[in-house]
N, C-alpha and C. Protein backbone atom coordinates (compact mmCIF):
# COMPACT_ATOMS: atom_id res chain seq x y z
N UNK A 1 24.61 -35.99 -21.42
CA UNK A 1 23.56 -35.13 -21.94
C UNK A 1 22.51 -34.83 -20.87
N UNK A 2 22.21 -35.57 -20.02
CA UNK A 2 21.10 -35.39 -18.81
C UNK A 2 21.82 -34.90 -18.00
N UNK A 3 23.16 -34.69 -17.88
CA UNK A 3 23.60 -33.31 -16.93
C UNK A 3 23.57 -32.37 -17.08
N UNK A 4 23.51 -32.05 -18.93
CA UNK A 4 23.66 -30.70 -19.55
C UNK A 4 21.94 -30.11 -19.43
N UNK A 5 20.85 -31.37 -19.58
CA UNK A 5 19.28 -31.04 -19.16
C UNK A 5 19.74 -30.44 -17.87
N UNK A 6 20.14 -30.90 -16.57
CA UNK A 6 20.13 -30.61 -15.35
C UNK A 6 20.45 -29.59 -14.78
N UNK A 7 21.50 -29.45 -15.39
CA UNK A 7 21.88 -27.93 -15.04
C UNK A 7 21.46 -27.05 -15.73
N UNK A 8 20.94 -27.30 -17.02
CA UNK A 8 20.07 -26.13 -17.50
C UNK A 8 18.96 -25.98 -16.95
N UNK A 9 17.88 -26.93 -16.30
CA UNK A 9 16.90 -26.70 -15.51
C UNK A 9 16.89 -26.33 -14.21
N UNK A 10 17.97 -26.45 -13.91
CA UNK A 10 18.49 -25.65 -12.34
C UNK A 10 18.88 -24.25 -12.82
N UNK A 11 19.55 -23.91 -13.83
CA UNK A 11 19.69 -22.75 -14.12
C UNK A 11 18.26 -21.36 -14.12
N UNK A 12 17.73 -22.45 -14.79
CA UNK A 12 16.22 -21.88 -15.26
C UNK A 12 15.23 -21.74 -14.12
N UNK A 13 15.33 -22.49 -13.37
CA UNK A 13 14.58 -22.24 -12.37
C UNK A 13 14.97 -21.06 -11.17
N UNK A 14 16.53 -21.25 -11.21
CA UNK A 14 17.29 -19.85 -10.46
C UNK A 14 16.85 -18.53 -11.13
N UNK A 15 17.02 -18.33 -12.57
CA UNK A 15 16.32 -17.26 -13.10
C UNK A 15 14.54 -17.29 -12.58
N UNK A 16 13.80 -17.91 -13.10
CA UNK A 16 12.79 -17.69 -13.02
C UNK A 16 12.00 -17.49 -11.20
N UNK A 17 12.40 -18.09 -10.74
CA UNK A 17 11.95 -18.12 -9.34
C UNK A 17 11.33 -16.50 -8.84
N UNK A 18 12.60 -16.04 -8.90
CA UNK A 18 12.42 -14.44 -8.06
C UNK A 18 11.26 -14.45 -8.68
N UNK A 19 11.00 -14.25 -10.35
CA UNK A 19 9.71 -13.74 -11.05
C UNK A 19 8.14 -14.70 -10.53
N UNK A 20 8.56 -15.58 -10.50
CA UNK A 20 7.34 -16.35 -9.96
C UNK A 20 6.97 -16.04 -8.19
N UNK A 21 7.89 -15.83 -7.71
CA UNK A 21 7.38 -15.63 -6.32
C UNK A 21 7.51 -14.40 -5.92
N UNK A 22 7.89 -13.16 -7.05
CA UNK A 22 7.35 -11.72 -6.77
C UNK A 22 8.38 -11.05 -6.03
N UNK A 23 9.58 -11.98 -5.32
CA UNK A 23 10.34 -11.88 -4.10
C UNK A 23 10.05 -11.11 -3.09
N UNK A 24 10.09 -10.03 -2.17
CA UNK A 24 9.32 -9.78 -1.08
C UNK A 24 8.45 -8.88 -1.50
N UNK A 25 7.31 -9.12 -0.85
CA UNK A 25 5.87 -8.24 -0.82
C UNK A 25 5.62 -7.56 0.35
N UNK A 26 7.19 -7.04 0.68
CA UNK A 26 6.99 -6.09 1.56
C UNK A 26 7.90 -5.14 1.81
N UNK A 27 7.06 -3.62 1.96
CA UNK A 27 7.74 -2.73 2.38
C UNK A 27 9.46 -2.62 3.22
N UNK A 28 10.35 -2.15 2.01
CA UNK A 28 11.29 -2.10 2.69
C UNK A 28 11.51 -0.94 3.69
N UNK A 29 11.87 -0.84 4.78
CA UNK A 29 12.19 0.25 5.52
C UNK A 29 13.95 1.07 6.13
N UNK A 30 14.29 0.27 5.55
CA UNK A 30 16.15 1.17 5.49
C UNK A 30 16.39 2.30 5.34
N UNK A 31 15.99 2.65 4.31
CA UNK A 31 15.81 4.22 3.09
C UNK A 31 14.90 4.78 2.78
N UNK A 32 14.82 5.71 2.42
CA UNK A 32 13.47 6.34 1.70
C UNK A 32 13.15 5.67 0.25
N UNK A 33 14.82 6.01 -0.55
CA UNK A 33 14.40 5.45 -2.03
C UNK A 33 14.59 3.99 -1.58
N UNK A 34 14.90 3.13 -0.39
CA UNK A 34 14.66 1.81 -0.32
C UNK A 34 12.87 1.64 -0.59
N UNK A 35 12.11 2.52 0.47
CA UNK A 35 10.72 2.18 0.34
C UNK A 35 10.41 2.34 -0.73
N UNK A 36 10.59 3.34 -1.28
CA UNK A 36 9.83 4.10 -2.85
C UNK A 36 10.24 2.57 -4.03
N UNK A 37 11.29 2.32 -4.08
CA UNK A 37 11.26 0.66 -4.66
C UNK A 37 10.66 -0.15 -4.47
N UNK A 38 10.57 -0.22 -3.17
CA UNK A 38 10.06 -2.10 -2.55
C UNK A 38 8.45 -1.50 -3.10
N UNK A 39 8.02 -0.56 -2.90
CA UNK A 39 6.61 -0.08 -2.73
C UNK A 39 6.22 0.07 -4.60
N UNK A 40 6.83 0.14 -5.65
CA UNK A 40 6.99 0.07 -6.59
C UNK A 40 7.03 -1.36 -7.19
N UNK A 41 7.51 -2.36 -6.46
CA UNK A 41 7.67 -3.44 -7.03
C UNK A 41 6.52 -4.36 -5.93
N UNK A 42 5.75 -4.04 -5.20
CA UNK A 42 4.62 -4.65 -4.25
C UNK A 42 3.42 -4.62 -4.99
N UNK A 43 3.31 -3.48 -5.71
CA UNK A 43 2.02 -2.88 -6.38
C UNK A 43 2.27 -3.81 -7.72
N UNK A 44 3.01 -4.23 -8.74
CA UNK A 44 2.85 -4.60 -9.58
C UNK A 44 1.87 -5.96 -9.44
N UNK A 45 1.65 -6.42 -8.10
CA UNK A 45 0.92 -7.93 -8.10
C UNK A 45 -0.72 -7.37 -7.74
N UNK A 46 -1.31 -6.36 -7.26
CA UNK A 46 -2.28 -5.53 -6.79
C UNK A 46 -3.05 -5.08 -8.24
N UNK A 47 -4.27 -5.27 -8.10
CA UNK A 47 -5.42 -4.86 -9.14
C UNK A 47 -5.12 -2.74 -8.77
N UNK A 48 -5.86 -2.57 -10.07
CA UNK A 48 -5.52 -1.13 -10.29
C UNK A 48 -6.10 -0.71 -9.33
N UNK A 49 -7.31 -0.48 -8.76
CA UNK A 49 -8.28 -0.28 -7.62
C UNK A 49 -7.24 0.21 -6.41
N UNK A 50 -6.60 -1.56 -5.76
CA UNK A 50 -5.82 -1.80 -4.58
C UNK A 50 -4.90 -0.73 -4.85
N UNK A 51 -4.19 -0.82 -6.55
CA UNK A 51 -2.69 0.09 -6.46
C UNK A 51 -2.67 1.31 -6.30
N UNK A 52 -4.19 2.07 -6.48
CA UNK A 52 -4.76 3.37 -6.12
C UNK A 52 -4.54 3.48 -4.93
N UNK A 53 -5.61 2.67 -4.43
CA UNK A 53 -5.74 3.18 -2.73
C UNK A 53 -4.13 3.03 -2.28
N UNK A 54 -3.27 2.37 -2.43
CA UNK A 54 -1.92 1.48 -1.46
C UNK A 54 -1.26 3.24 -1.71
N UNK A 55 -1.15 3.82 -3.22
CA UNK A 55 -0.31 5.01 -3.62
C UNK A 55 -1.14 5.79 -2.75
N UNK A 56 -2.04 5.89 -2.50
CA UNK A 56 -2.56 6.80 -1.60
C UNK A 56 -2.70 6.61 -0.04
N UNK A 57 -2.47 5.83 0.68
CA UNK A 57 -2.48 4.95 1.77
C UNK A 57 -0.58 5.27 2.04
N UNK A 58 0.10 5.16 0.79
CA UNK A 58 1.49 5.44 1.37
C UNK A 58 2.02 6.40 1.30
N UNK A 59 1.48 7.56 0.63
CA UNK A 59 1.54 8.66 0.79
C UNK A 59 0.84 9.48 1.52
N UNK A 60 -0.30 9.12 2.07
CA UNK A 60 -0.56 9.88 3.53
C UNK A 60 0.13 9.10 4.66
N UNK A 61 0.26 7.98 5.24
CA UNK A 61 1.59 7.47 6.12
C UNK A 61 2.64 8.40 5.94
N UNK A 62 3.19 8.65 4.90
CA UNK A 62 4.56 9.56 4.79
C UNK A 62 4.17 10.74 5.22
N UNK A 63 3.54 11.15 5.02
CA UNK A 63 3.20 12.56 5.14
C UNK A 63 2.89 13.03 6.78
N UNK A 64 1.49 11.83 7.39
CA UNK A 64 1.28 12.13 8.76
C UNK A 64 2.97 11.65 9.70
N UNK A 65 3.58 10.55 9.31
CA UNK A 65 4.84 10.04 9.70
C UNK A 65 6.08 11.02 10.08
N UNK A 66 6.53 11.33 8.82
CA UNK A 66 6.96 12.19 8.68
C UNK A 66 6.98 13.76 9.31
N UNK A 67 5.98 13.89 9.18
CA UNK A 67 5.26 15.59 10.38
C UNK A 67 5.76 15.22 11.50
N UNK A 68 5.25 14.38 11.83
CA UNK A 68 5.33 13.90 13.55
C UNK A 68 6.70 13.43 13.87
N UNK A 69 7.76 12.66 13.33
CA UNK A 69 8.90 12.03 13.60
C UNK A 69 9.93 12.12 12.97
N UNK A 70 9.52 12.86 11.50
CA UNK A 70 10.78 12.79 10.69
C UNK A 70 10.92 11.61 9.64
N UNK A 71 11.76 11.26 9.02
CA UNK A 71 11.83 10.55 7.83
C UNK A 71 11.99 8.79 8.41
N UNK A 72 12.53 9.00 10.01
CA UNK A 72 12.75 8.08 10.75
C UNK A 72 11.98 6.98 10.80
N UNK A 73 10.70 7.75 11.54
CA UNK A 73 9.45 7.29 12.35
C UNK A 73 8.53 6.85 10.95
N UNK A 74 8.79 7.50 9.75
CA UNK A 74 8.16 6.97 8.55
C UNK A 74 8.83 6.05 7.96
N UNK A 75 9.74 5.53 7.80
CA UNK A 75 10.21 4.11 7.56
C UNK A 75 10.28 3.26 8.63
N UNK A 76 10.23 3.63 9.62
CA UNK A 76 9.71 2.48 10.99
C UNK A 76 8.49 2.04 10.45
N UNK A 77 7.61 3.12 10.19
CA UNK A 77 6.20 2.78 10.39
C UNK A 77 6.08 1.76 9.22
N UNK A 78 6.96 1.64 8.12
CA UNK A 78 6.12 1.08 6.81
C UNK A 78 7.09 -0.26 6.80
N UNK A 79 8.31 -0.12 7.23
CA UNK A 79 9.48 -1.19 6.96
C UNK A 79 8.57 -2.75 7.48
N UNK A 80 8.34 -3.48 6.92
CA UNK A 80 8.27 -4.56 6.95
C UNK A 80 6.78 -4.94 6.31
N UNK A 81 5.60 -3.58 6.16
CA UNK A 81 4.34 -4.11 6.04
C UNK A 81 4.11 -4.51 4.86
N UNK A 82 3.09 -4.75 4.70
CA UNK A 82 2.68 -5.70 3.50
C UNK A 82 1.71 -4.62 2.61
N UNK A 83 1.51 -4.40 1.82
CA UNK A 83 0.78 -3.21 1.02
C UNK A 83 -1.15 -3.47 1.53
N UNK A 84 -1.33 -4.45 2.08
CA UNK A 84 -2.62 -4.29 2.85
C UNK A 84 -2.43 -3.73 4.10
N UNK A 85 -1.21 -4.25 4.78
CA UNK A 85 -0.70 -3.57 5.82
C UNK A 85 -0.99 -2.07 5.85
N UNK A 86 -0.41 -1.59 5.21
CA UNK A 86 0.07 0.13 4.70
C UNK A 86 -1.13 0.45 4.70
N UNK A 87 -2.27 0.06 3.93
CA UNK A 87 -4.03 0.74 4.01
C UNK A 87 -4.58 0.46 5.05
N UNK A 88 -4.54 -0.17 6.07
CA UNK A 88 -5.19 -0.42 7.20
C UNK A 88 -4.39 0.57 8.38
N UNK A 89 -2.80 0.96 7.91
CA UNK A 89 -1.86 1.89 9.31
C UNK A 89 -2.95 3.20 8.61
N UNK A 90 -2.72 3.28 7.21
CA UNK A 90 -3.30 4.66 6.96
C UNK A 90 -4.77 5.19 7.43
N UNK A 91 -5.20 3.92 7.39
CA UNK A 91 -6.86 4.44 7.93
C UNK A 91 -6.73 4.43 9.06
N UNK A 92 -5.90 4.11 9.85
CA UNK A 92 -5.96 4.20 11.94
C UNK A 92 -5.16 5.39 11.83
N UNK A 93 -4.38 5.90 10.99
CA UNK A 93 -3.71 7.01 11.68
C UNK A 93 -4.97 8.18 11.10
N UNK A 94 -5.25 8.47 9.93
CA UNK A 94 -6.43 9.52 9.23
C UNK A 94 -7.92 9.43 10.77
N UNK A 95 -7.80 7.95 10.76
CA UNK A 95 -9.02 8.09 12.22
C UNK A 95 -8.80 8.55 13.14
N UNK A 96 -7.69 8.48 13.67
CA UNK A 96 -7.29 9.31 15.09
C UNK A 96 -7.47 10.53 14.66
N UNK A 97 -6.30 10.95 13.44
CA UNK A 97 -6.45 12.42 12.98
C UNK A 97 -7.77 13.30 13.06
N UNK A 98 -8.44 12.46 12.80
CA UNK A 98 -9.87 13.01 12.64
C UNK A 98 -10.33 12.82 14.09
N UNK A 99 -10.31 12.28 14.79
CA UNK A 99 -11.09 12.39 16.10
C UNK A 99 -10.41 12.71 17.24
N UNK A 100 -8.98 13.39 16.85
CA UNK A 100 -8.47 14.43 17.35
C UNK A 100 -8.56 15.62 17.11
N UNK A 101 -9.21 16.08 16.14
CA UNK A 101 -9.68 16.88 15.60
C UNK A 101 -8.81 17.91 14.50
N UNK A 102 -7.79 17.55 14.16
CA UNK A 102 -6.65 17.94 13.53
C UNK A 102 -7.47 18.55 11.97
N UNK A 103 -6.43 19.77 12.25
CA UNK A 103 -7.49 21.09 11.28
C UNK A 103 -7.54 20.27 9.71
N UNK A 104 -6.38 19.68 9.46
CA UNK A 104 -5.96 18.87 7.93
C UNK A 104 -6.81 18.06 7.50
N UNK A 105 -7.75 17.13 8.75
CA UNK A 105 -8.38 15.98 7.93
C UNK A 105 -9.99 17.01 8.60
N UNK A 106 -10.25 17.77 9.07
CA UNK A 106 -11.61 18.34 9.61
C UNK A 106 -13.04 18.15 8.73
N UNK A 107 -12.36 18.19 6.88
CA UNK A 107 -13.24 18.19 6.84
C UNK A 107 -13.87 16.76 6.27
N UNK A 108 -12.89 15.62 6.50
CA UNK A 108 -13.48 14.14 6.58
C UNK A 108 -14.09 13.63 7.71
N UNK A 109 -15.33 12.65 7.74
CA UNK A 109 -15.88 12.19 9.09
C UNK A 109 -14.99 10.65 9.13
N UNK A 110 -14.13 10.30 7.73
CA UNK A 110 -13.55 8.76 8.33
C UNK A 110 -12.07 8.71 7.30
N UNK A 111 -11.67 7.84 7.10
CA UNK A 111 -10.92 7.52 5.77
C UNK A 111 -12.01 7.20 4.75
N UNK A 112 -13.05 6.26 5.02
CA UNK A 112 -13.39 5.85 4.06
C UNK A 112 -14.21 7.09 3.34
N UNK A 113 -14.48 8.14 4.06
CA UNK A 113 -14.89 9.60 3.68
C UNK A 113 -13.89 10.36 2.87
N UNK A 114 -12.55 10.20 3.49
CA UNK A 114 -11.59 11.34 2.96
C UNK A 114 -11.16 10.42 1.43
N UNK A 115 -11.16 9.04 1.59
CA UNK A 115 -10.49 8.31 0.33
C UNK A 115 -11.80 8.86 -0.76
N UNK A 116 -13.05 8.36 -0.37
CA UNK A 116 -14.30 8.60 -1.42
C UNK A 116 -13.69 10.28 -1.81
N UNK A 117 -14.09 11.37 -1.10
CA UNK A 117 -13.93 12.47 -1.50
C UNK A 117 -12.56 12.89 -2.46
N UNK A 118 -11.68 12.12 -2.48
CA UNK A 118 -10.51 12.69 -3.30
C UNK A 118 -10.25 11.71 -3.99
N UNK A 119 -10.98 10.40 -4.38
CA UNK A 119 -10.96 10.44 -5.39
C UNK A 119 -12.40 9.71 -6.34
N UNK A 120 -13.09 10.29 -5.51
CA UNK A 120 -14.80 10.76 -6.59
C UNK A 120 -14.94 10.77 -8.16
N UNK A 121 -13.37 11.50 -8.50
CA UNK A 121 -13.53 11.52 -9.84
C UNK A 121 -13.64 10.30 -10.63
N UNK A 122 -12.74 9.36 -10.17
CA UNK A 122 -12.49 8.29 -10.30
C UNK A 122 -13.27 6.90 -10.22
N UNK A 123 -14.49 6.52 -11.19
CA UNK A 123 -15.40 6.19 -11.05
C UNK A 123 -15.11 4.20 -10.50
N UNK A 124 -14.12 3.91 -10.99
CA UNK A 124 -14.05 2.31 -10.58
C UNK A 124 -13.26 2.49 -9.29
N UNK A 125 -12.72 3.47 -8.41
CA UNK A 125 -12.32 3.29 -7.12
C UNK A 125 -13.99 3.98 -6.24
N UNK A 126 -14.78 4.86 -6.90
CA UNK A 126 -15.82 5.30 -5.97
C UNK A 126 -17.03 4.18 -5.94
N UNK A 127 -17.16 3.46 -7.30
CA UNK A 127 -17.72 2.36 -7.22
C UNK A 127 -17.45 1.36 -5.98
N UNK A 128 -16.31 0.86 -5.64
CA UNK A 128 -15.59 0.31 -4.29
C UNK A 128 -16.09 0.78 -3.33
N UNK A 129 -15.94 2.08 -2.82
CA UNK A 129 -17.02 2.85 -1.91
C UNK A 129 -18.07 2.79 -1.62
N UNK A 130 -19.12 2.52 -2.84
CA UNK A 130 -20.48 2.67 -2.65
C UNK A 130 -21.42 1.31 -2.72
N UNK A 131 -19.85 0.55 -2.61
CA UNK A 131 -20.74 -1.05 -2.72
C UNK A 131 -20.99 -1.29 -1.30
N UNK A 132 -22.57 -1.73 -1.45
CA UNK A 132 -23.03 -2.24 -0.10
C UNK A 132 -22.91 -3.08 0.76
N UNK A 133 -22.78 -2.45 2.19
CA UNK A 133 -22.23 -3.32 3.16
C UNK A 133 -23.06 -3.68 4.37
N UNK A 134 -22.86 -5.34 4.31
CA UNK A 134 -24.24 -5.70 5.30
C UNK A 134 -25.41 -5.76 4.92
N UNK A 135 -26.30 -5.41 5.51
CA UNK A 135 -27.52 -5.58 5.61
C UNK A 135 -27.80 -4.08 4.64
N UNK A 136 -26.96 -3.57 4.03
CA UNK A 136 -27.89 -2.22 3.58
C UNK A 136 -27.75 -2.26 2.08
N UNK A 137 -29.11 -1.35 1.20
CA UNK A 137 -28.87 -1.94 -0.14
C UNK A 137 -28.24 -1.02 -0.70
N UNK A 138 -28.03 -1.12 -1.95
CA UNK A 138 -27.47 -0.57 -3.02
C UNK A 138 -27.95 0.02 -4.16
């Protein structure tokens, strides 16, 4: 009878595991519909806020990626990162963009400009924005 416990708790723990540890939290880069999955199943552990910005963070990566290299150079760029990863490539690539002067982002002065402006409407991601940083108040 304590073998039939044993292997049912080895069983159970083989099921449950993947679910407890989320299995990878990171961007797959093989495929396109590989990313569009992995990037689908990364966000489910991310507060609504994060899963905003990340859908928007990985869809401008694709987009500037993509222009420039093809479908290639955009799963290079994302294959392995981590969905904080992905918002930090997106704000260095939107910054260059912008201080290269590229007609698309002209009329943002940062990311944290172009993210506030598009999505303003959106009062618990502009709240995020307008919380004070440093020494300055609120």
């Amino acid at each position: 009878m304590k073998a039939l416990y044993a292997v049912m708790a080895i069983l159970a723990l083989m099921y449950v595991m993947p679910v407890i540890t989320g299995g990878s939290n990171e961007i797959s880069g093989s495929s396109r519909k590989a990313a569009y999955k992995s990037a689908i199943k990364v966000k489910r552990f991310l507060s609504t806020d994060e899963r905003m910005v990340f859908d928007f963070a990985f869809g401008v990566v694709e987009e500037i990626k993509t222009t420039e290299g093809g479908e290639k150079a955009f799963l290079d760029a994302v294959g392995g990162l981590k969905p904080e990863e992905v918002v930090e490539l997106a704000k260095k690539e939107v910054n260059a963009k912008i201080a290269a002067g590229d007609s698309k982002f002209a009329q943002y002065k940062s990311w944290d400009d172009m993210l506030y402006q598009l999505t303003k409407t959106n009062k618990s991601l502009r709240s995020l924005q307008e919380r004070p940083q440093g020494g300055q108040g609120g």
